[in-house]
N, C-alpha and C. Protein backbone atom coordinates (compact mmCIF):
# COMPACT_ATOMS: atom_id res chain seq x y z
N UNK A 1 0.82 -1.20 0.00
CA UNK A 1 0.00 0.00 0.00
C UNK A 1 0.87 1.26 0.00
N UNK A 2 1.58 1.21 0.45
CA UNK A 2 2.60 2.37 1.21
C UNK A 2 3.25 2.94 -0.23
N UNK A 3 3.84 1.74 -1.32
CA UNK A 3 4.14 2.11 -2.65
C UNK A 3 3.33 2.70 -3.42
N UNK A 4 2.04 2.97 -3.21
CA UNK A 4 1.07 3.28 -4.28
C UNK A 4 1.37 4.59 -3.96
N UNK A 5 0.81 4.62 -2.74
CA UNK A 5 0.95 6.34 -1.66
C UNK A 5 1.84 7.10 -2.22
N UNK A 6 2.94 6.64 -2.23
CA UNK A 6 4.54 6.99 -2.15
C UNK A 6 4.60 7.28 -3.86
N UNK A 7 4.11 6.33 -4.50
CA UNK A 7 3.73 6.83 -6.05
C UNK A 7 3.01 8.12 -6.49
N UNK A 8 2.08 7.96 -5.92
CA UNK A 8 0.95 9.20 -5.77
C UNK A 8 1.95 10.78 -5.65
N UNK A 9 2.69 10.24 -4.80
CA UNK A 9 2.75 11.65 -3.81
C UNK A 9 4.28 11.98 -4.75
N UNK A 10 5.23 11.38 -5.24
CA UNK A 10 5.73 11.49 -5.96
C UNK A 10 5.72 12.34 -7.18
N UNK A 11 4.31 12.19 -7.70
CA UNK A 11 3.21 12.13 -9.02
C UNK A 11 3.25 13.14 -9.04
N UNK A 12 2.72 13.74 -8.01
CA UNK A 12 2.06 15.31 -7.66
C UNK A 12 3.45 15.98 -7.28
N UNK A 13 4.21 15.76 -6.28
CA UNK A 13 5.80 16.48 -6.49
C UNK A 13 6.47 17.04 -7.78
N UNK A 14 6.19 15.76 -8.91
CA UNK A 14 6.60 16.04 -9.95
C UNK A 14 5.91 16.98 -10.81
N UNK A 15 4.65 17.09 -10.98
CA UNK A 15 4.21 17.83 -11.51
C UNK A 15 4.17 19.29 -11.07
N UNK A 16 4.26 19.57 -9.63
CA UNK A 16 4.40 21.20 -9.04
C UNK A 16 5.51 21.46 -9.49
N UNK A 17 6.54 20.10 -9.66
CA UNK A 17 8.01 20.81 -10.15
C UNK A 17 8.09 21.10 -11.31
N UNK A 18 7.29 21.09 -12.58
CA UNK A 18 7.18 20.63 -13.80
C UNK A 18 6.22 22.37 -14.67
N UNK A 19 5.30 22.78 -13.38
CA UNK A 19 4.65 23.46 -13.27
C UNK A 19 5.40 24.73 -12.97
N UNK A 20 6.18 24.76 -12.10
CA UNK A 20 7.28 25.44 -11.48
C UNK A 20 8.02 25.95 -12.33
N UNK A 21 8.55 25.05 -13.13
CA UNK A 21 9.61 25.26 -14.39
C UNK A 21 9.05 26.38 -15.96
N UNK A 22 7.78 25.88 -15.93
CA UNK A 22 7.14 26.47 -16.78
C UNK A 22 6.78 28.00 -16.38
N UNK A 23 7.03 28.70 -15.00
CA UNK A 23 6.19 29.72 -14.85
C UNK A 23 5.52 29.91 -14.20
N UNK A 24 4.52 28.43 -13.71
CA UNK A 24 3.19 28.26 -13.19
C UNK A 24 3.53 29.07 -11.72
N UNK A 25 2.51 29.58 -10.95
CA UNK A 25 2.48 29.73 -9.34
C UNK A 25 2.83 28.40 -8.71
N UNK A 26 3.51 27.70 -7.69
CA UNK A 26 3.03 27.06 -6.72
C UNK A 26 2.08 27.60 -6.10
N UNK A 27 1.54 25.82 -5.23
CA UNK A 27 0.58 26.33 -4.36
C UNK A 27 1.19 27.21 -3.28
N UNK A 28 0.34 27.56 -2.20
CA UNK A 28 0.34 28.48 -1.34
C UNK A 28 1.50 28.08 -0.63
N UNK A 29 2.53 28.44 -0.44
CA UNK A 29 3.65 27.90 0.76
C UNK A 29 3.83 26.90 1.09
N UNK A 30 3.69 26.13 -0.65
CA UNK A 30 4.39 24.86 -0.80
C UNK A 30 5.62 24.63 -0.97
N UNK A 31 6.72 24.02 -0.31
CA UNK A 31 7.98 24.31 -0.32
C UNK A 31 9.16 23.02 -0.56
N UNK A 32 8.20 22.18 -0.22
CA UNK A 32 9.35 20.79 -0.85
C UNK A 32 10.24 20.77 0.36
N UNK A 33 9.58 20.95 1.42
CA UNK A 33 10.36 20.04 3.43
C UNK A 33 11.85 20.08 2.78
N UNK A 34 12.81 20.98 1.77
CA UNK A 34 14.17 20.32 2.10
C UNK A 34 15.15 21.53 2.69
N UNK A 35 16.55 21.51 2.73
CA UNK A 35 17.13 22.39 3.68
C UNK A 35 16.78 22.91 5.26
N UNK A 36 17.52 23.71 5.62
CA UNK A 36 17.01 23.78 7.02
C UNK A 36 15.67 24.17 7.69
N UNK A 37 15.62 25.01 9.28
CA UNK A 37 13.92 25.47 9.44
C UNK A 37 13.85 26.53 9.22
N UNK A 38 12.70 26.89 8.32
CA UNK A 38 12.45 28.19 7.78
C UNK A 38 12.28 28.81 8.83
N UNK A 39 12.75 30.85 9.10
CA UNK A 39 12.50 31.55 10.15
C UNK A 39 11.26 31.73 10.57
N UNK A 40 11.96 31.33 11.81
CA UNK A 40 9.73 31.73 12.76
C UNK A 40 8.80 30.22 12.32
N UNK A 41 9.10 29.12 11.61
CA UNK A 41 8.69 28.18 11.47
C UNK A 41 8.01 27.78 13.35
N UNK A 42 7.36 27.17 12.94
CA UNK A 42 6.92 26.63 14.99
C UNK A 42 7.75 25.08 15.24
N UNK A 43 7.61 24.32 13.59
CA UNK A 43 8.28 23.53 13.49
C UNK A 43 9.54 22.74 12.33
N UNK A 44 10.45 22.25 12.36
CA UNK A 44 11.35 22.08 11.47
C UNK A 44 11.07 20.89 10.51
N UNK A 45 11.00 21.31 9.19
CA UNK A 45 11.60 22.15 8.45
C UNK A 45 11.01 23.42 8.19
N UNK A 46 9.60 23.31 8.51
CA UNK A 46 8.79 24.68 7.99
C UNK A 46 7.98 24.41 6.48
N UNK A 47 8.23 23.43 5.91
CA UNK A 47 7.79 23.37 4.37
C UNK A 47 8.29 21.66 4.64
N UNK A 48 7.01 20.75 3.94
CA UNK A 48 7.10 19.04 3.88
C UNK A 48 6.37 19.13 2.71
N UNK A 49 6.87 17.78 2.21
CA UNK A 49 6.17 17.27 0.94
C UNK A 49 5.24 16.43 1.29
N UNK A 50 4.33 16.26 2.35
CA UNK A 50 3.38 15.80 2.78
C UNK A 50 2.87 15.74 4.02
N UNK A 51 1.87 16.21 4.50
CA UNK A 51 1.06 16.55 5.76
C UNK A 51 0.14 15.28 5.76
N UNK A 52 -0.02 14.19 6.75
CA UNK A 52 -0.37 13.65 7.59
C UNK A 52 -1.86 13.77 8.49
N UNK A 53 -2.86 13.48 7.87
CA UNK A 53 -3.78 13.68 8.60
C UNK A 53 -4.87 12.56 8.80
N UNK A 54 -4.82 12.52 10.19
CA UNK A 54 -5.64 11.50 10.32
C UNK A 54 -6.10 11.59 11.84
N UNK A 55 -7.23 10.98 13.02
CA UNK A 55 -7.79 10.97 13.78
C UNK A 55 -6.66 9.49 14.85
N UNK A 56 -6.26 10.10 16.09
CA UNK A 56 -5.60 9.30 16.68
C UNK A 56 -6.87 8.12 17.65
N UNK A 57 -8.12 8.72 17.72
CA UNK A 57 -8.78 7.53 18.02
C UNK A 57 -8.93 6.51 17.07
N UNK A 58 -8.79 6.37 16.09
CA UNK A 58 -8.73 5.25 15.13
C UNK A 58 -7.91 4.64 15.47
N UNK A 59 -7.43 3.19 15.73
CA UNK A 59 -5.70 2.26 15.75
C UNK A 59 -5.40 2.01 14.77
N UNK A 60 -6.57 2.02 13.37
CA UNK A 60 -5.86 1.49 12.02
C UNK A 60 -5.31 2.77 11.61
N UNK A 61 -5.87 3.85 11.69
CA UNK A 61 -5.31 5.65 10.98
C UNK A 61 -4.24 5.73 11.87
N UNK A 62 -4.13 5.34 12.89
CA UNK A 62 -2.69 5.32 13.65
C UNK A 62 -1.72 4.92 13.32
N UNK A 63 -2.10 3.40 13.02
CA UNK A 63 -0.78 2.66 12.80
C UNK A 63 -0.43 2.70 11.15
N UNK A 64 -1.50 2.91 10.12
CA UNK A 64 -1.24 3.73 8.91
C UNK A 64 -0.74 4.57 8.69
N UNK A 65 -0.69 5.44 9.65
CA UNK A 65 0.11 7.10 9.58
C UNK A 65 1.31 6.73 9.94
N UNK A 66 1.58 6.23 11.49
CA UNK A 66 3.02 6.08 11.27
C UNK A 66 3.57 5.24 10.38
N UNK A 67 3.45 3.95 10.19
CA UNK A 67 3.94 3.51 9.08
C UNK A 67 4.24 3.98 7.46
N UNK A 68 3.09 5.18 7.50
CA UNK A 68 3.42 5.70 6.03
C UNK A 68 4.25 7.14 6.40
N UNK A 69 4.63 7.34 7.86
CA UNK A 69 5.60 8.24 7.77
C UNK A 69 6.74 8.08 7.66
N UNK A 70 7.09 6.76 8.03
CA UNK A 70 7.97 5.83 8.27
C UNK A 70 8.64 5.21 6.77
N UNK A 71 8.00 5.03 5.78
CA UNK A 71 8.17 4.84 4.42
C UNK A 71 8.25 6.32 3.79
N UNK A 72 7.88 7.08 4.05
CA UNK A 72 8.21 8.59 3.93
C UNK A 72 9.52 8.96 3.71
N UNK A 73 9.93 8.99 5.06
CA UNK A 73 10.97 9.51 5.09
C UNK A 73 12.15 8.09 4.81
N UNK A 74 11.77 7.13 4.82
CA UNK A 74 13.01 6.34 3.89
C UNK A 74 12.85 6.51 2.76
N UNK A 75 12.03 7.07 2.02
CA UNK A 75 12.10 7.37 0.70
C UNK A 75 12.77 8.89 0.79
N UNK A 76 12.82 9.60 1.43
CA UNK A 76 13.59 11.08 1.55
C UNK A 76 12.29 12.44 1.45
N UNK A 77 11.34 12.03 2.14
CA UNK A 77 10.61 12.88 1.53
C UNK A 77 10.39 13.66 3.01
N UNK A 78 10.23 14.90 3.14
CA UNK A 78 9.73 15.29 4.45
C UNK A 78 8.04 15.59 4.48
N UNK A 79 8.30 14.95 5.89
CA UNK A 79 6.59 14.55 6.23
C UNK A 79 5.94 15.43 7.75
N UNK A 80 4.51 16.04 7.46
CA UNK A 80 4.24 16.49 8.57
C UNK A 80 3.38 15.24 9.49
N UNK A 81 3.58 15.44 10.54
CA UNK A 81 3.14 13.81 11.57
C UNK A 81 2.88 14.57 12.62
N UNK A 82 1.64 14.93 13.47
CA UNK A 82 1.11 15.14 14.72
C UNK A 82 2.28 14.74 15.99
N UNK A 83 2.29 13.49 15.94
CA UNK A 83 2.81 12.97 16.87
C UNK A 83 4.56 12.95 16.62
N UNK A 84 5.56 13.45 15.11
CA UNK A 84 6.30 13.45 15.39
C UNK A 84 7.21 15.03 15.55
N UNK A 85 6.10 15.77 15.58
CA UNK A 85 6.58 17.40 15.82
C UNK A 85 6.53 17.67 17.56
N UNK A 86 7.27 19.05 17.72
CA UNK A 86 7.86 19.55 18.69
C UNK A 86 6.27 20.19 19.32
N UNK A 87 6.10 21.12 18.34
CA UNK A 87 5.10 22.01 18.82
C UNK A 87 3.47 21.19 17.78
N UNK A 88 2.88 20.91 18.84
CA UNK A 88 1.01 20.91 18.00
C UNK A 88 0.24 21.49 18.22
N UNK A 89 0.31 23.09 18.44
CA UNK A 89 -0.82 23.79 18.47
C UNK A 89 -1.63 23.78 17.58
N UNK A 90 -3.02 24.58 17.43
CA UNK A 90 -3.82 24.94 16.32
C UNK A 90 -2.88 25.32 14.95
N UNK A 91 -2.00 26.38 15.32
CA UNK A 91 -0.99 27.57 14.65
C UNK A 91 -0.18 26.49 14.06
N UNK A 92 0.57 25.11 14.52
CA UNK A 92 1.39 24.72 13.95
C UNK A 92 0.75 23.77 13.25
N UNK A 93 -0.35 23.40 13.33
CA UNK A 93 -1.39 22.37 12.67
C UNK A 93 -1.50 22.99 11.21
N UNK A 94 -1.90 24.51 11.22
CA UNK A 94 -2.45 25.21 9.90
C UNK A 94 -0.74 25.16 9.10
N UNK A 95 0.27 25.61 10.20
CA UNK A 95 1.25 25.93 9.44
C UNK A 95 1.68 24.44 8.46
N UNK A 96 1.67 23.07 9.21
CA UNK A 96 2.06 22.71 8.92
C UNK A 96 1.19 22.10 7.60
N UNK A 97 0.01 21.91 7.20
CA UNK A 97 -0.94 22.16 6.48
C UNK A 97 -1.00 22.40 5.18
N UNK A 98 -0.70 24.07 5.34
CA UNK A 98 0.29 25.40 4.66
C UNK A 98 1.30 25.09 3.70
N UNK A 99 2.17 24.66 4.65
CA UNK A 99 3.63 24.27 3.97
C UNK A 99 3.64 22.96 3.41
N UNK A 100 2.57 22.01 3.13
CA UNK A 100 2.86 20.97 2.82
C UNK A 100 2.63 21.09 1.15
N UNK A 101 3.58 20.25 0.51
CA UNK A 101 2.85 20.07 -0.85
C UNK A 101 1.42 19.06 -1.70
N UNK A 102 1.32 18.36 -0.44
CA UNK A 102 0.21 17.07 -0.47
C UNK A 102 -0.24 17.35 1.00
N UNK A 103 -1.63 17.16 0.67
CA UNK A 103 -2.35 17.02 2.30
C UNK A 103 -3.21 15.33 2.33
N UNK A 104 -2.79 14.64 2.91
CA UNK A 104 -2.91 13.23 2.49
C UNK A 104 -4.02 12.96 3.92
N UNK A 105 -5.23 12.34 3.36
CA UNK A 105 -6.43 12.33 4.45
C UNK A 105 -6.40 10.63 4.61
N UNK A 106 -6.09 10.01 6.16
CA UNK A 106 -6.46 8.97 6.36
C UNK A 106 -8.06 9.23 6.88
N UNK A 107 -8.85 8.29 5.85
CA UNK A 107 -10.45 8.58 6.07
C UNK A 107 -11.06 7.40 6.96
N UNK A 108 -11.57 7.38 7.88
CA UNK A 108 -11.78 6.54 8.82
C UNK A 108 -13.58 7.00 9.24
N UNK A 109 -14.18 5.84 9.84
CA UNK A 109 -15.77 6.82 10.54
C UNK A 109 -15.46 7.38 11.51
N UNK A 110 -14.25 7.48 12.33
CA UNK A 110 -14.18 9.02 13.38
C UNK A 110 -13.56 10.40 12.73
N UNK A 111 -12.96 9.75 11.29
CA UNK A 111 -12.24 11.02 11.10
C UNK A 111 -12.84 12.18 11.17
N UNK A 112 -13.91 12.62 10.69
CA UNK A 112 -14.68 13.34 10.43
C UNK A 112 -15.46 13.80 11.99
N UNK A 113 -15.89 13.14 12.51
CA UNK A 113 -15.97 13.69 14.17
C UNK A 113 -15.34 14.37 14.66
N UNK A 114 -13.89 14.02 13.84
CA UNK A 114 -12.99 15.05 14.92
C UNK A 114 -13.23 16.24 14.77
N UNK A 115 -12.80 17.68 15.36
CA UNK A 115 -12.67 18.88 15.33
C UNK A 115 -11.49 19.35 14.11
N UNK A 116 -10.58 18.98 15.15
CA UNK A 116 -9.23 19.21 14.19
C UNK A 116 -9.03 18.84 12.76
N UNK A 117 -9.48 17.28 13.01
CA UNK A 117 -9.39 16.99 11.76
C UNK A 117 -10.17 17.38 10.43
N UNK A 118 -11.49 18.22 11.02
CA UNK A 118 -12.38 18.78 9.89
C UNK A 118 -11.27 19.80 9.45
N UNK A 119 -11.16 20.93 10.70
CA UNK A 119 -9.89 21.99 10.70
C UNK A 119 -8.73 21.63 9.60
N UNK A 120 -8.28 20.48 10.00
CA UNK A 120 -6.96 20.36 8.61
C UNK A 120 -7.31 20.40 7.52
N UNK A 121 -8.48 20.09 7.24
CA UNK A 121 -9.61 19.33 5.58
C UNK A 121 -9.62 20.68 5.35
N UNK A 122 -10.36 21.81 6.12
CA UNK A 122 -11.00 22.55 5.85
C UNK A 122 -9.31 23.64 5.14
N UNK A 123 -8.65 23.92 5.82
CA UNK A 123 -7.14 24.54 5.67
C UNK A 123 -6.67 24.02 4.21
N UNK A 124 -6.89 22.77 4.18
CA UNK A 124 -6.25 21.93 3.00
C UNK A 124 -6.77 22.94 1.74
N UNK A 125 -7.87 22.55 1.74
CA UNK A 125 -9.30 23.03 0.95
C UNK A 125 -8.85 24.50 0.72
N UNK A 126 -8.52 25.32 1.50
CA UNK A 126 -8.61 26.84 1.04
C UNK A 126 -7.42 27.48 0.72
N UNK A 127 -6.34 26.54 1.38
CA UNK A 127 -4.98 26.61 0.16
C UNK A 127 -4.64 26.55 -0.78
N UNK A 128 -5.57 25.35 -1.61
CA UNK A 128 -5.93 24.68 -2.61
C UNK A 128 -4.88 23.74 -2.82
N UNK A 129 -4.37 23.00 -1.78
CA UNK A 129 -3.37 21.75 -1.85
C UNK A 129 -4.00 20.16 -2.46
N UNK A 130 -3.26 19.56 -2.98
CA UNK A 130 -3.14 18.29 -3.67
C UNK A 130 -3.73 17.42 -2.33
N UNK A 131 -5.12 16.76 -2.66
CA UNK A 131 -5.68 16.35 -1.70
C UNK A 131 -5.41 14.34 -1.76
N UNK A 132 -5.02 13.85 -1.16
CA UNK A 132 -4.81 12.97 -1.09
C UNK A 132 -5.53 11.55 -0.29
N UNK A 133 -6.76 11.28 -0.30
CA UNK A 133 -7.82 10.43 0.59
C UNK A 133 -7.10 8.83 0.46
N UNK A 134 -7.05 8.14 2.06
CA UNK A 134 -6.80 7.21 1.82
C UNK A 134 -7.73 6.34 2.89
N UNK A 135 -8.37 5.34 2.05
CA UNK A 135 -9.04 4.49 3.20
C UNK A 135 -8.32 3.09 3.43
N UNK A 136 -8.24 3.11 4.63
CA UNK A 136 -8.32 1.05 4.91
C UNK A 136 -9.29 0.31 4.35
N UNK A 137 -8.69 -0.72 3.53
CA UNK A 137 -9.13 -1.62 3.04
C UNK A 137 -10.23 -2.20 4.15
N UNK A 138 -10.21 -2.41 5.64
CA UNK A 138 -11.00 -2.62 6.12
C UNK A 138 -12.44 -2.28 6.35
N UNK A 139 -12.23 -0.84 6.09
CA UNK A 139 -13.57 0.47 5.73
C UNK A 139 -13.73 0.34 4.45
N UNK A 140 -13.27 -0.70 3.63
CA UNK A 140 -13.68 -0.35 1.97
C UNK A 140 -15.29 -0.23 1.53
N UNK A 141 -16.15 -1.37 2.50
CA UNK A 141 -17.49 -0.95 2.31
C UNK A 141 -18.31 0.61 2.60
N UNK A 142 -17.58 1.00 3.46
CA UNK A 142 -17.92 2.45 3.73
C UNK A 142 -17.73 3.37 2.65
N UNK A 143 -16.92 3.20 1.49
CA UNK A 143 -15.98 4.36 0.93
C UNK A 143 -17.13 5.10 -0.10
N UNK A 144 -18.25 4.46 -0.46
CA UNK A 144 -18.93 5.88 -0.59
C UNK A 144 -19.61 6.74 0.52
N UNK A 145 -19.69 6.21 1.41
CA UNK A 145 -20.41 7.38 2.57
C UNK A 145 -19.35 8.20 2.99
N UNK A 146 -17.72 7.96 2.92
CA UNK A 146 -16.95 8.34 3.42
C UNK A 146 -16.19 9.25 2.00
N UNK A 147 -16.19 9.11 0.82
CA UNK A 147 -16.25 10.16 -0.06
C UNK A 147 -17.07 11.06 -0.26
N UNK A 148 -18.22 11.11 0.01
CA UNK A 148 -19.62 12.01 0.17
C UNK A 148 -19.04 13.37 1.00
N UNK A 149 -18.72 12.54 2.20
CA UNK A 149 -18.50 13.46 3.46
C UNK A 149 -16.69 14.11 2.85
N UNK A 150 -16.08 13.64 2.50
CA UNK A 150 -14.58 14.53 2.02
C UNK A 150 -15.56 15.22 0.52
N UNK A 151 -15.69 15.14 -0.29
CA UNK A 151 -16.16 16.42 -1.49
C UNK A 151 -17.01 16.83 -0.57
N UNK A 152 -17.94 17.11 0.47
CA UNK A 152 -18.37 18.10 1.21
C UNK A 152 -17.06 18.65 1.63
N UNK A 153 -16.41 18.52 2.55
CA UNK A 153 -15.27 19.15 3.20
C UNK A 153 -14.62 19.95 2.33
N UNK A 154 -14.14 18.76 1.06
CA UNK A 154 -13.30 19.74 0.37
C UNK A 154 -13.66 20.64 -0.63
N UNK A 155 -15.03 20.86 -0.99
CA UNK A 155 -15.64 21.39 -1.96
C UNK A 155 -16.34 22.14 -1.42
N UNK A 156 -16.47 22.06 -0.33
CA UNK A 156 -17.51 23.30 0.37
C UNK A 156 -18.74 22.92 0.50
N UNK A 157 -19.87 24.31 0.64
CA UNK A 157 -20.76 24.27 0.54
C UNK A 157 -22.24 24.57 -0.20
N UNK A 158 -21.75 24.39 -1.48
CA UNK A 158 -22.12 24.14 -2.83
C UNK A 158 -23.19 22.76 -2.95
N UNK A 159 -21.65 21.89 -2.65
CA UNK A 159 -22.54 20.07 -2.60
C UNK A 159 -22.91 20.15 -1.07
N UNK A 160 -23.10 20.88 -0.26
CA UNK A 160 -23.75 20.73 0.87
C UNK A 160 -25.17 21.30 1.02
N UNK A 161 -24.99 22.34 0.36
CA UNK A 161 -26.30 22.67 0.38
C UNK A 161 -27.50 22.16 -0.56
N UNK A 162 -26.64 21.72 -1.71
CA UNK A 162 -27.61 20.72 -2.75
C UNK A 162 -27.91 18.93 -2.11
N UNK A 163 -27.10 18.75 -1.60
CA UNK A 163 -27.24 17.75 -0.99
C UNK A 163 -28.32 17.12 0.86
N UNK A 164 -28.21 19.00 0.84
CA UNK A 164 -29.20 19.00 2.63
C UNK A 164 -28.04 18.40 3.82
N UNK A 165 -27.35 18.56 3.43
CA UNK A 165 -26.43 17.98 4.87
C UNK A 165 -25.84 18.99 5.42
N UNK A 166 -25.19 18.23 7.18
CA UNK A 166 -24.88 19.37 8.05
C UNK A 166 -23.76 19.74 8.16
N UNK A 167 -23.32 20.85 7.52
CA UNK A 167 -21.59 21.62 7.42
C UNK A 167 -20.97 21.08 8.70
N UNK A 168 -19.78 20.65 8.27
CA UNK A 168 -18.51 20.91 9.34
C UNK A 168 -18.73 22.27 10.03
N UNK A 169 -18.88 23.19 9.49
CA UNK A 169 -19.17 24.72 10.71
C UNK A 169 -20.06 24.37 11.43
N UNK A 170 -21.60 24.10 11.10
CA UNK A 170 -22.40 23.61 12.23
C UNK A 170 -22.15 22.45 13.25
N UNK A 171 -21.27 21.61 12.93
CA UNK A 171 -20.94 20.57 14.15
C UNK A 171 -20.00 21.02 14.68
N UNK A 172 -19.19 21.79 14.88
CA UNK A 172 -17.76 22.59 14.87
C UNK A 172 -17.59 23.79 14.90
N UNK A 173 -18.72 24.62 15.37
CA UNK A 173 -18.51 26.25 15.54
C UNK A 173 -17.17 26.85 16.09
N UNK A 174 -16.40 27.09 15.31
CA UNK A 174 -14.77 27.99 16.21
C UNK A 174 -15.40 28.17 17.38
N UNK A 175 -14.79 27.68 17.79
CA UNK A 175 -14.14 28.21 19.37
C UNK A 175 -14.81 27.06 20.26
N UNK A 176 -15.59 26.10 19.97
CA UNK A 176 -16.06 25.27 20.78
C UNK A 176 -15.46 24.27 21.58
């Protein structure tokens, strides 16, 4: 599994670089995690080629995440990981988000419960970063109820309101 990922994310590296060359904008304070920590960063490097998101009450999005951080970075790629940064505030959550060039969603039925984790979707979404959904084969029967709910997240509220369902803002009012 970890090779497909690692393909994927590759895929999309190559093409921002490809894009890059031509002229194109990068995305928003996409930076390719290499050299040292950018100033005022909260965490080092400041810029990863992939952000990490997933719900730690899950054990399969757990042990998926680390393991695919873990194949990450033996492939050389820098990776943002909750659990392997200094600082996890809100601030270093968005930053790290921000700076990623892939925002890679382990999709699980708590993911979406979470707070935060709507928060990263939602950040992903308005950066306009390379969205990356991955389910466990174990949830494979779920994966259309669980794509429904990510093109809400990441598409807004367009397919939410045509659809009658209840926004991430309404379950999740800031500051709650």
């Amino acid at each position: 599994v970890s090779g497909r990922i690692l393909d994927a994310l590759r895929s999309e590296l190559q093409r921002e670089e490809e894009a890059a060359a031509i002229g194109l904008p990068m995305l928003e304070s996409a930076g390719g995690g290499g050299g040292g920590k950018t100033p005022g960063a909260k965490n080092s490097p400041g810029s990863w080629n992939a952000f990490l998101s997933h719900t730690q009450r899950d054990p399969n999005a757990k042990a998926l995440a680390s393991q695919l951080y873990i194949d990450c970075k033996d492939a050389k790629f820098s990776v943002w990981l909750d659990v392997q940064m200094d600082e996890k505030s809100e601030a270093a959550m968005k930053e790290g988000v921000r700076g990623s060039n892939v925002f890679v969603i382990i999709v699980t039925e708590k993911y979406f419960t979470r707070r935060f984790c709507v928060e990263e979707s939602r950040w992903a979404r308005e950066a306009g970063k390379f969205i990356l959904p991955l389910v466990h084969v174990q949830d494979k029967q779920s994966i259309g109820e669980f794509l429904e709910i990510v093109l809400m997240v990441v598409f807004g509220s367009s397919l939410r309101r045509r659809w009658g369902m209840m926004t991430p803002e309404a379950r999740y009012p800031k500051g709650a």
